[in-house]
Protein backbone atom coordinates (compact mmCIF):
# COMPACT_ATOMS: atom_id res chain seq x y z
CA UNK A 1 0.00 0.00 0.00
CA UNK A 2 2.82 2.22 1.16
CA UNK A 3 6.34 1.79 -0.21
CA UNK A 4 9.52 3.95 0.61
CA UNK A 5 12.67 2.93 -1.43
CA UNK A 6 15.85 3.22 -1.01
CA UNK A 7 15.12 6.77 0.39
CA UNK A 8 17.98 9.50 1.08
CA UNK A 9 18.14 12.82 2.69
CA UNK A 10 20.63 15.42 3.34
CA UNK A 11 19.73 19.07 5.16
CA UNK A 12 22.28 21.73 3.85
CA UNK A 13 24.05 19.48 1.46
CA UNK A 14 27.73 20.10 0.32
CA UNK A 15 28.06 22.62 3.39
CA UNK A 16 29.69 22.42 7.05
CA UNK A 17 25.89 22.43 8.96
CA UNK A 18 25.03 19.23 6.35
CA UNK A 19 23.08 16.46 8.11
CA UNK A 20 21.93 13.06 6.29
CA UNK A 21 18.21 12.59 7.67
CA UNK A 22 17.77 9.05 5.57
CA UNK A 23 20.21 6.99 4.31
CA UNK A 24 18.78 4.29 2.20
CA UNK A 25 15.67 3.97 3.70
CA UNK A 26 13.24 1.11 2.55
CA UNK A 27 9.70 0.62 4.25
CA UNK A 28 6.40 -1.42 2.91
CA UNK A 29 2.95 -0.76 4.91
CA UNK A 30 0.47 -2.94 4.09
CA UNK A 31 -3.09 -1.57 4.04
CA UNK A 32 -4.87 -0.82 7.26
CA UNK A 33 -1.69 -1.63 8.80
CA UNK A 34 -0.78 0.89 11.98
CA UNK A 35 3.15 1.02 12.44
CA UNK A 36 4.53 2.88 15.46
CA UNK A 37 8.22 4.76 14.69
CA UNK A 38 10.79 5.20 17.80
CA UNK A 39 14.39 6.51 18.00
CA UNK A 40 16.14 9.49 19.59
CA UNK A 41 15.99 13.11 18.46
CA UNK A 42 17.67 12.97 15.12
CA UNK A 43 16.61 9.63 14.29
CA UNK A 44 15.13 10.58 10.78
CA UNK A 45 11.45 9.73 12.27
CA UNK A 46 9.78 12.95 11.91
CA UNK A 47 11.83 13.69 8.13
CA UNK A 48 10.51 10.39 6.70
CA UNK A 49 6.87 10.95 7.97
CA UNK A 50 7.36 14.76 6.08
CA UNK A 51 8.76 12.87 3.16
CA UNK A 52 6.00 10.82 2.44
CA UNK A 53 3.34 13.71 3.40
CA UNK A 54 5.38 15.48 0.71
CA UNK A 55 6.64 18.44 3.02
CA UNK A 56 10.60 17.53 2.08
CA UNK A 57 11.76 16.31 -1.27
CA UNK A 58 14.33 12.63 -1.39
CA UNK A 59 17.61 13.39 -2.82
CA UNK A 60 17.49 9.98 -3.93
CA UNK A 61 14.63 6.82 -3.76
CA UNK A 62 11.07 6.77 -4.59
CA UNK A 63 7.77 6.73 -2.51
CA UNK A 64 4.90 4.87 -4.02
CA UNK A 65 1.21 4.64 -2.84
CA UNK A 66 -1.08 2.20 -3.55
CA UNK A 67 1.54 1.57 -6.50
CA UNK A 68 1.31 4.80 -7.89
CA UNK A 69 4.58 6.54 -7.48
CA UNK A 70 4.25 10.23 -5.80
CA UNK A 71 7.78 11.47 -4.87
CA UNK A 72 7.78 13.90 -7.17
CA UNK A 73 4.00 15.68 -6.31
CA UNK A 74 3.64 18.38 -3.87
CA UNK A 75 2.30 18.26 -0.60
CA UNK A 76 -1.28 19.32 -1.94
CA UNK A 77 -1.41 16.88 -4.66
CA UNK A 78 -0.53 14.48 -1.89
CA UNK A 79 -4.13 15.76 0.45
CA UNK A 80 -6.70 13.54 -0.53
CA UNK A 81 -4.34 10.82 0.16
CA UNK A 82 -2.67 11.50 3.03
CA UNK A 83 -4.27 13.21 6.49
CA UNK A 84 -1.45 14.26 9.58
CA UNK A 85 -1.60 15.66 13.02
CA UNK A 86 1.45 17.38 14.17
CA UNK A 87 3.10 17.67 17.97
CA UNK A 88 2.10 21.23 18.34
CA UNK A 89 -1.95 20.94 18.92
CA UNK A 90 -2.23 24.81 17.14
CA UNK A 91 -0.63 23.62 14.38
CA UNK A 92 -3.52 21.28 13.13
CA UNK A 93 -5.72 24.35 13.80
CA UNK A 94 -6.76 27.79 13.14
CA UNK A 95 -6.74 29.72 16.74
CA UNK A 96 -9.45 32.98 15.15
CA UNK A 97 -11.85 30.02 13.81
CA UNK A 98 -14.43 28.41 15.18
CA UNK A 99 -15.00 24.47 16.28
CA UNK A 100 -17.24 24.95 13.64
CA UNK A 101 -15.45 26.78 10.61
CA UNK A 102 -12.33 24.55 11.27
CA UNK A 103 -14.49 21.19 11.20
CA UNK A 104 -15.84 22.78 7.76
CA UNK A 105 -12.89 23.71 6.22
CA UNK A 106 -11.73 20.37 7.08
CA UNK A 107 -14.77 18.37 5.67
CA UNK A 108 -13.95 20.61 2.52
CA UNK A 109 -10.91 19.71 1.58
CA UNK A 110 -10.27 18.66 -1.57
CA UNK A 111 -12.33 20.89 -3.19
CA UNK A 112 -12.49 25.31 -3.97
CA UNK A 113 -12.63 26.15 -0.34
CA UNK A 114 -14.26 29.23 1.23
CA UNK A 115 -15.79 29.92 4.98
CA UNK A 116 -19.08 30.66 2.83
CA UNK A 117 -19.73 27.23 0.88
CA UNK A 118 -18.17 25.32 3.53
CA UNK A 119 -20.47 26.71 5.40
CA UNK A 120 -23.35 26.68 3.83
CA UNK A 121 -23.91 22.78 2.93
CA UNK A 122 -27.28 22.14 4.42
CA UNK A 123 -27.27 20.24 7.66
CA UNK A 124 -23.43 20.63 7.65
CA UNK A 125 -23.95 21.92 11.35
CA UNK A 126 -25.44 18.78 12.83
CA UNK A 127 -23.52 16.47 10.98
CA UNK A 128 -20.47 18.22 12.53
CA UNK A 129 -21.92 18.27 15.96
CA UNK A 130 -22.40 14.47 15.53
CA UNK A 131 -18.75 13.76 14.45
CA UNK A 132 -17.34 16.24 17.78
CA UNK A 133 -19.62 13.79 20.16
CA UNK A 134 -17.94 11.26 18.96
CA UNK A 135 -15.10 12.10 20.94
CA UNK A 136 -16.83 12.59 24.41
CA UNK A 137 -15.31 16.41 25.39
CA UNK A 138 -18.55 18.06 24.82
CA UNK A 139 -17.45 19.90 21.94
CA UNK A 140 -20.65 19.30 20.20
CA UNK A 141 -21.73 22.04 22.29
CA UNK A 142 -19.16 24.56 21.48
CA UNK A 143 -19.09 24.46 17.66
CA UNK A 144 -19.37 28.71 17.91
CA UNK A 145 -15.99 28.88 20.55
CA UNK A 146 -12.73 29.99 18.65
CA UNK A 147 -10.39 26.58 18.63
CA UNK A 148 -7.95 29.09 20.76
CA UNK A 149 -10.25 28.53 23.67
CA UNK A 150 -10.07 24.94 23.57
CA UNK A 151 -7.53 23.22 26.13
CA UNK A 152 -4.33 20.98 24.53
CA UNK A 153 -6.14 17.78 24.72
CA UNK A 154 -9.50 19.45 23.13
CA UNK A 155 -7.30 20.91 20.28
CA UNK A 156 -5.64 17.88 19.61
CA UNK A 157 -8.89 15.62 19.37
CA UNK A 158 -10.34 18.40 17.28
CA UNK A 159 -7.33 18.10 14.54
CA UNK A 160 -6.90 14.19 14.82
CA UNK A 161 -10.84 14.65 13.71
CA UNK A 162 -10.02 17.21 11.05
CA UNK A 163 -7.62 14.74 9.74
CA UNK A 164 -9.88 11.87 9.42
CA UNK A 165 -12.83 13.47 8.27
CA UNK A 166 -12.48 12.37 4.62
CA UNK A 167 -12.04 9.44 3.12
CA UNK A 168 -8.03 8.63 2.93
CA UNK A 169 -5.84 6.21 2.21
CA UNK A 170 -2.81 7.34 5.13
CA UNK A 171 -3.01 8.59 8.36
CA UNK A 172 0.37 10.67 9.72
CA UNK A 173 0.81 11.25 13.66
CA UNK A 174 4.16 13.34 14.42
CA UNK A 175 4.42 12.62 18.17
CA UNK A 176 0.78 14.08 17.95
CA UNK A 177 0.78 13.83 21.79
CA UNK A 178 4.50 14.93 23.12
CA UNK A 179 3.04 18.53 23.98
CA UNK A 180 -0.28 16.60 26.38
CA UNK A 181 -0.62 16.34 29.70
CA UNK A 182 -0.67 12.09 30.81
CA UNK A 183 -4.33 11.80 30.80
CA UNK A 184 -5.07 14.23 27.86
CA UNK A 185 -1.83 12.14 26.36
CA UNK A 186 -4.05 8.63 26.77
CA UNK A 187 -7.09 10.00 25.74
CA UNK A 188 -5.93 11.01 22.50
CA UNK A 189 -4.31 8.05 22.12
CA UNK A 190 -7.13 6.28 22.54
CA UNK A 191 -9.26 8.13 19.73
CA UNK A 192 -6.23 7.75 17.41
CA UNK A 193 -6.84 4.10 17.72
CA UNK A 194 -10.30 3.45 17.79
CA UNK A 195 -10.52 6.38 14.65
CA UNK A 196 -8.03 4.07 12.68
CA UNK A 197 -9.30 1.01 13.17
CA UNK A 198 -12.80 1.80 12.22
CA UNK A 199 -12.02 3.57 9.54
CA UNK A 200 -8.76 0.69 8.88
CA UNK A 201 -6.49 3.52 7.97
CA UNK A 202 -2.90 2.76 7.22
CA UNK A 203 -0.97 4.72 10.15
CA UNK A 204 2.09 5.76 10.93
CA UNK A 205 2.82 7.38 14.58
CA UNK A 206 6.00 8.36 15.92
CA UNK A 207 6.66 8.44 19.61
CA UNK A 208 9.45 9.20 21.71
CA UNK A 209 7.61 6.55 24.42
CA UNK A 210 8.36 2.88 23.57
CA UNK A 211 5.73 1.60 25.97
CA UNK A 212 3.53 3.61 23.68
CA UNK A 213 5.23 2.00 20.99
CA UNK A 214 4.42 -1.52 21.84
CA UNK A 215 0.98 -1.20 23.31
CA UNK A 216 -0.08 0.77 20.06
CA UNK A 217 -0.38 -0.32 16.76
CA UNK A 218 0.30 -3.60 15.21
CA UNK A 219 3.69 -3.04 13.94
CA UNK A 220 7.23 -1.20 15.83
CA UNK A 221 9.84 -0.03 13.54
CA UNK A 222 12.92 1.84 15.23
CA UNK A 223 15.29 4.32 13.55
CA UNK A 224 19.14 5.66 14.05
CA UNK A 225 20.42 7.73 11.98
CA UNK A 226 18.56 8.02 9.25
CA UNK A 227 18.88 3.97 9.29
CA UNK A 228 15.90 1.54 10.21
CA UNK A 229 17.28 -0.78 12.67
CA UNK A 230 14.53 -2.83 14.09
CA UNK A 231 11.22 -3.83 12.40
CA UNK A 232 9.49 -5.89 14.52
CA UNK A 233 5.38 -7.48 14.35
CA UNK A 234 3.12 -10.04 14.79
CA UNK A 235 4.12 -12.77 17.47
CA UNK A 236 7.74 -11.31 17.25
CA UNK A 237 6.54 -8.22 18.24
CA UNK A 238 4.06 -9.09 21.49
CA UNK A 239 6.84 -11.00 23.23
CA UNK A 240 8.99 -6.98 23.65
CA UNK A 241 8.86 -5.28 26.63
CA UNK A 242 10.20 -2.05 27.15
CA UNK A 243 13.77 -3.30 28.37
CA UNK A 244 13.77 -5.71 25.83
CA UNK A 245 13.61 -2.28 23.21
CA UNK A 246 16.37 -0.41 25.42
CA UNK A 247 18.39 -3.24 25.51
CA UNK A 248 18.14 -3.43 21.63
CA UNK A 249 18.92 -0.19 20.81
CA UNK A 250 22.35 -0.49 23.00
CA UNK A 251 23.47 -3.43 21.38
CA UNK A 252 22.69 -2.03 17.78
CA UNK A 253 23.72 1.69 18.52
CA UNK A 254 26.38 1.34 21.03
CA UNK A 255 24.63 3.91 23.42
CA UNK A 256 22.70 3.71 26.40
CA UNK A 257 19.12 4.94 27.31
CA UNK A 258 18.40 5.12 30.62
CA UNK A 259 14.58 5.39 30.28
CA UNK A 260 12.21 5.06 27.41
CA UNK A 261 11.77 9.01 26.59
């Protein structure tokens, strides 16, 4: 379904500040298939998750979906494809907008978009109101509030929604909950899987937490480097514990975590 191929990457090539993000990089997703991404700040994670939503271009390799190749198309050609929620919970949506105008811009996409026709869709605003209960915050009473009012967890919910409002084909999560408090954290969590299993999207989150890692998802991959060193699933992958991934990443990387953030 998803394919990355022999992917490279390198920030400020040919200068002193140059840093290789991927080096050869080669991934297959199958469909409806949710893979959790770990590694330490530098890893590549977050630059392979941008180059398949488009945001970076490879210097070298190809990125195919559903067999259709689309490294070359821009991050809009790439929309009706591909949904993502960032770290920062403002980033996924407008603070001077309502509940309401963001959900409709959302439910828009794809299409000429203006406030006014995505408005103006007729029963737009229950339909909305239905798909905010959905997530048990009571939003579905506060379609008018600006999103700036919302609290982290509320704002976060709101653009995993916005995401997944559409029919897709990928779902993106950038350490969608690193900026949550523990229980907003879980409860966000929570929707992201319940969201992509109903709707079977093909996921891809990366977390800095590799209990998260294991007790999400169907699939673990961990990166080094711009290197994927451990791809682990199935039967393989329910006999890890956390100290069985620490212990993993020492032996492959030479360095020691002392806990799993």
């Amino acid at each position: 379904m998803l394919s990355v191929c022999d992917a490279f990457l390198t920030f400020n090539p040919g200068t002193p500040l140059a840093v290789p993000a991927l080096r050869g990089v080669d991934l297959d997703v199958e469909e409806g298939q949710f893979v959790t991404v770990i590694g330490t700040n530098g890893a590549g994670k977050s630059t392979l998750l941008s180059a398949i939503a488009g945001d970076v271009r490879l210097d070298k390799g190809g990125i195919y979906i559903d067999g259709q190749e689309v490294t070359n198309w821009r991050t809009e050609q790439r929309a009706s494809m591909i949904g993502r929620v960032f770290q920062e919970p403002r980033a996924g949506t407008c603070s001077g907008l309502t509940v309401e105008e963001n959900l409709a811009l959302a439910a828009s996409r794809g299409s000429r978009r203006s406030l006014r026709n995505a408005l103006g869709r007729g029963g737009q605003r229950r339909r909305l109101a239905d798909q905010l209960s959905r997530l048990d915050m009571g939003m579905e009473d506060r379609l008018g509030a600006m999103a700036g009012t919302l609290s982290g967890g509320q704002r976060q919910a709101l653009s995993l929604l916005m995401a997944t409002l559409l029919p897709m084909k990928i779902l993106i999560l950038d350490e969608h909950t690193a900026a949550l408090d523990p229980g907003a954290a879980a409860t966000v969590l929570d929707l992201s899987a319940e969201i992509t299993g109903e709707q079977k999207l093909t996921t891809l989150m990366v977390t800095h937490s590799m209990r998260n890692s294991l007790d999400y998802g169907d699939r673990t991959i961990m990166m080094n480097g711009g290197r994927i060193l451990l791809d682990v699933h199935g039967d393989a992958r329910k006999g890890y514990d956390v100290p069985d991934l620490l212990d993993l990443f020492k032996k492959t990387t030479g360095t020691e975590v002392e806990d799993d953030q």
